[in-house]
C-alpha atoms as a PDB file:
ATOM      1  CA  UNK A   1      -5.334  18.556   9.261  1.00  0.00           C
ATOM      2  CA  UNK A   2      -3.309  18.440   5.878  1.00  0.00           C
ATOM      3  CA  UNK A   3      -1.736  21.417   6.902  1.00  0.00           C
ATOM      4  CA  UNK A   4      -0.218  20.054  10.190  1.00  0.00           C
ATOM      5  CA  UNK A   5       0.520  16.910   9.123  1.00  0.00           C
ATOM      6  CA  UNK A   6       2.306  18.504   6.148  1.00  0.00           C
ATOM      7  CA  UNK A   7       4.580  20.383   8.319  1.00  0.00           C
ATOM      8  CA  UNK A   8       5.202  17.240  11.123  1.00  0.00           C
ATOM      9  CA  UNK A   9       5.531  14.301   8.590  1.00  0.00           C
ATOM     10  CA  UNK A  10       8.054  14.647   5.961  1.00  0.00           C
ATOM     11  CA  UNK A  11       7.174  11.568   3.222  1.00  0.00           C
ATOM     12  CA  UNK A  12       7.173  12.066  -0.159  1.00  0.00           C
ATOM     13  CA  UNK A  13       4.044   9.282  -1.263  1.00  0.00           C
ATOM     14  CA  UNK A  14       1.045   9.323   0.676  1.00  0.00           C
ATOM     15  CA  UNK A  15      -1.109   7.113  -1.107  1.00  0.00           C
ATOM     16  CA  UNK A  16      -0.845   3.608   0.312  1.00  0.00           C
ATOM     17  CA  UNK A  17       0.256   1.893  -3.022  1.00  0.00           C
ATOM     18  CA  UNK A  18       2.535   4.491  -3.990  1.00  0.00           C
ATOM     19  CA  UNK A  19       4.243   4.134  -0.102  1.00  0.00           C
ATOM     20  CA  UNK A  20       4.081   0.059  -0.813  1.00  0.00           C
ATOM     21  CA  UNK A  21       5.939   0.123  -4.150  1.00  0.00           C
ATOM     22  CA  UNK A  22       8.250   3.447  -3.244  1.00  0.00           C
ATOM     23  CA  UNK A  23       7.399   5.355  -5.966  1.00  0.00           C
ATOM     24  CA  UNK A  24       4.365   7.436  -7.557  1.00  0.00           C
ATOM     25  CA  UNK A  25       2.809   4.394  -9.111  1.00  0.00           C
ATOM     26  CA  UNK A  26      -0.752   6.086  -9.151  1.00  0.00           C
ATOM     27  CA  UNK A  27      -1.483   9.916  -9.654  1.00  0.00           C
ATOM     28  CA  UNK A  28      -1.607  11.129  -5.811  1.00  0.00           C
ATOM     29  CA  UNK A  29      -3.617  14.592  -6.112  1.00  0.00           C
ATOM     30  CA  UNK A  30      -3.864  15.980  -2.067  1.00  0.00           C
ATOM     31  CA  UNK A  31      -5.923  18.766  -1.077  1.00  0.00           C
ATOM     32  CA  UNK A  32      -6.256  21.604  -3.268  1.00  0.00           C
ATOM     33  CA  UNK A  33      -4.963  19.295  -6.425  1.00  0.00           C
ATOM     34  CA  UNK A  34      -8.192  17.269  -6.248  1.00  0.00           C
ATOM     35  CA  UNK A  35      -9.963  18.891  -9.183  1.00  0.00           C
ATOM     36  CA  UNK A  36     -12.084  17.595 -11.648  1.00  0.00           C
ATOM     37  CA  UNK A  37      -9.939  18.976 -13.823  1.00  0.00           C
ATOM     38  CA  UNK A  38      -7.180  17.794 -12.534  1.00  0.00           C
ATOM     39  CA  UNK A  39      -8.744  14.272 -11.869  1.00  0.00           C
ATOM     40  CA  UNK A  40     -10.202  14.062 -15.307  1.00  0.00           C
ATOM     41  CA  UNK A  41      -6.661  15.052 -16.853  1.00  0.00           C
ATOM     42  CA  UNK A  42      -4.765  12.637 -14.833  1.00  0.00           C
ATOM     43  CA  UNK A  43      -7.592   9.845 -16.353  1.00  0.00           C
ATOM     44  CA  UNK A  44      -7.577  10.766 -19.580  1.00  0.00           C
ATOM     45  CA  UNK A  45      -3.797  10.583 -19.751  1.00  0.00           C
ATOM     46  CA  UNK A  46      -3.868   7.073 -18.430  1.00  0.00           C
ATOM     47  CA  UNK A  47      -6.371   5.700 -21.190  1.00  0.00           C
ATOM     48  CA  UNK A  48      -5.289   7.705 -24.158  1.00  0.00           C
ATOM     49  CA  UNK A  49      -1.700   6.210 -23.254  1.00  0.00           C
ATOM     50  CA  UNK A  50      -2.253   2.483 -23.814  1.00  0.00           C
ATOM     51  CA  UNK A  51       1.916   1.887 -23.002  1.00  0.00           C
ATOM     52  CA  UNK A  52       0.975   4.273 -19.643  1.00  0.00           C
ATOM     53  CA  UNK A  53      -1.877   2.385 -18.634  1.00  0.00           C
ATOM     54  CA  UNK A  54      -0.354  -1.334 -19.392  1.00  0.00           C
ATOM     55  CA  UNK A  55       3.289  -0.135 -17.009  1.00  0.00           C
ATOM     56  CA  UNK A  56       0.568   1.020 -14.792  1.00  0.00           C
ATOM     57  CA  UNK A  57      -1.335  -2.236 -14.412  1.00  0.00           C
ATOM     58  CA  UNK A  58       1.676  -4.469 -14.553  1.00  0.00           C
ATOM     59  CA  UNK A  59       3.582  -2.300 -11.168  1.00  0.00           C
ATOM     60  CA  UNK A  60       0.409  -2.899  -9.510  1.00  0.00           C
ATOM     61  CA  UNK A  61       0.448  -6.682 -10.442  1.00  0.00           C
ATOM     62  CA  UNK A  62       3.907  -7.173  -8.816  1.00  0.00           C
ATOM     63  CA  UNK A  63       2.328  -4.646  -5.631  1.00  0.00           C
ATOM     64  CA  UNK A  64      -0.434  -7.286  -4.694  1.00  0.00           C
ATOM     65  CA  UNK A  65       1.953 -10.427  -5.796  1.00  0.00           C
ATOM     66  CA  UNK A  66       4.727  -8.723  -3.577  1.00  0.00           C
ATOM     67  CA  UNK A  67       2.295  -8.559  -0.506  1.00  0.00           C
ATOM     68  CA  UNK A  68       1.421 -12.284  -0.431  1.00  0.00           C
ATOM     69  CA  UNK A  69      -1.567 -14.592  -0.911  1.00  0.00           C
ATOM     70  CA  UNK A  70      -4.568 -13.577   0.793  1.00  0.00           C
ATOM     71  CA  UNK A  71      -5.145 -14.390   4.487  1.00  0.00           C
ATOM     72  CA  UNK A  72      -1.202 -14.914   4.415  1.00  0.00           C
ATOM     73  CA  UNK A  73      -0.878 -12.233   7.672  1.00  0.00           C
ATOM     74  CA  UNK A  74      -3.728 -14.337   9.576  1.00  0.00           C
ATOM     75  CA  UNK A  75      -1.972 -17.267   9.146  1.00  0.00           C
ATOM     76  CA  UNK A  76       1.739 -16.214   9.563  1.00  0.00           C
ATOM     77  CA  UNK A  77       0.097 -14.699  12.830  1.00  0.00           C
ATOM     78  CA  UNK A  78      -2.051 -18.173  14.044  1.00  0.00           C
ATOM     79  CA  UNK A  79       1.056 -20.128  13.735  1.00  0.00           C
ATOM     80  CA  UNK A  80       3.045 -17.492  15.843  1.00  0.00           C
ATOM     81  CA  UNK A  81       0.555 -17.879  18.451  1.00  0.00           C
ATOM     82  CA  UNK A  82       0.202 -21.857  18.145  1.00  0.00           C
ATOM     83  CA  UNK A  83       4.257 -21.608  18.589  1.00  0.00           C
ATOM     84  CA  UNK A  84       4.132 -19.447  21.232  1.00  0.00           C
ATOM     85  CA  UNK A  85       1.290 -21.823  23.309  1.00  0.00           C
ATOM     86  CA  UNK A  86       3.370 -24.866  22.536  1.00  0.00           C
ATOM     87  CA  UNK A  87       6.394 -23.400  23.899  1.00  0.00           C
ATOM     88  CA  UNK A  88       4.860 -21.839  26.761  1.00  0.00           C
ATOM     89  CA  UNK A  89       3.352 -25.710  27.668  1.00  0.00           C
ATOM     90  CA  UNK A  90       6.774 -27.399  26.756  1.00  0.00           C
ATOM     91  CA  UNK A  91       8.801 -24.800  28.893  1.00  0.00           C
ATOM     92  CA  UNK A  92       5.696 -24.357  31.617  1.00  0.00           C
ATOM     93  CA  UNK A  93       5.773 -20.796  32.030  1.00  0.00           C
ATOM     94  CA  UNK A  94       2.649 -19.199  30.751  1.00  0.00           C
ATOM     95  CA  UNK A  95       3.258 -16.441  27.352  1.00  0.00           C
END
């Protein structure tokens, strides 16, 4: 599946944070990269680097703040669909 999808879909980031923000945020290891060597390296780097880990935490902080409050997609979607029913009774033509 990797394979394929390697060769069809050309993006750089695949993890979903590192796609959000635009940049490797987060270690991404794919495929034959997931190690636990490789996982335990790219850990260890984070906590024995206190500046790493701290640039690390505060990109993620402006991720989630960037994305909205909670429930903000519900609600930006209920009040499409309220506008939509009120327009479809004030214009009589059903939406």
């Amino acid at each position: 599946t990797h394979w394929l999808a390697d060769r069809l879909i050309k993006i750089p980031l695949v993890g979903l944070v590192n796609i959000v923000a635009g940049e490797e945020v987060v270690p991404e290891l794919i495929q034959h990269k997931v190690t636990a060597e490789n996982i335990s390296s790219e850990a260890l780097a984070i906590l024995r680097t206190p500046e790493k880990e701290q640039a690390m935490r505060e990109r993620l902080l402006k991720i989630r703040e960037s994305l909205g409050e909670p429930g903000v997609m519900k609600a930006v979607a209920k009040r499409i669909a309220d506008f939509m029913v009120e327009l479809s009774a004030n214009e009589k033509t059903p939406v």
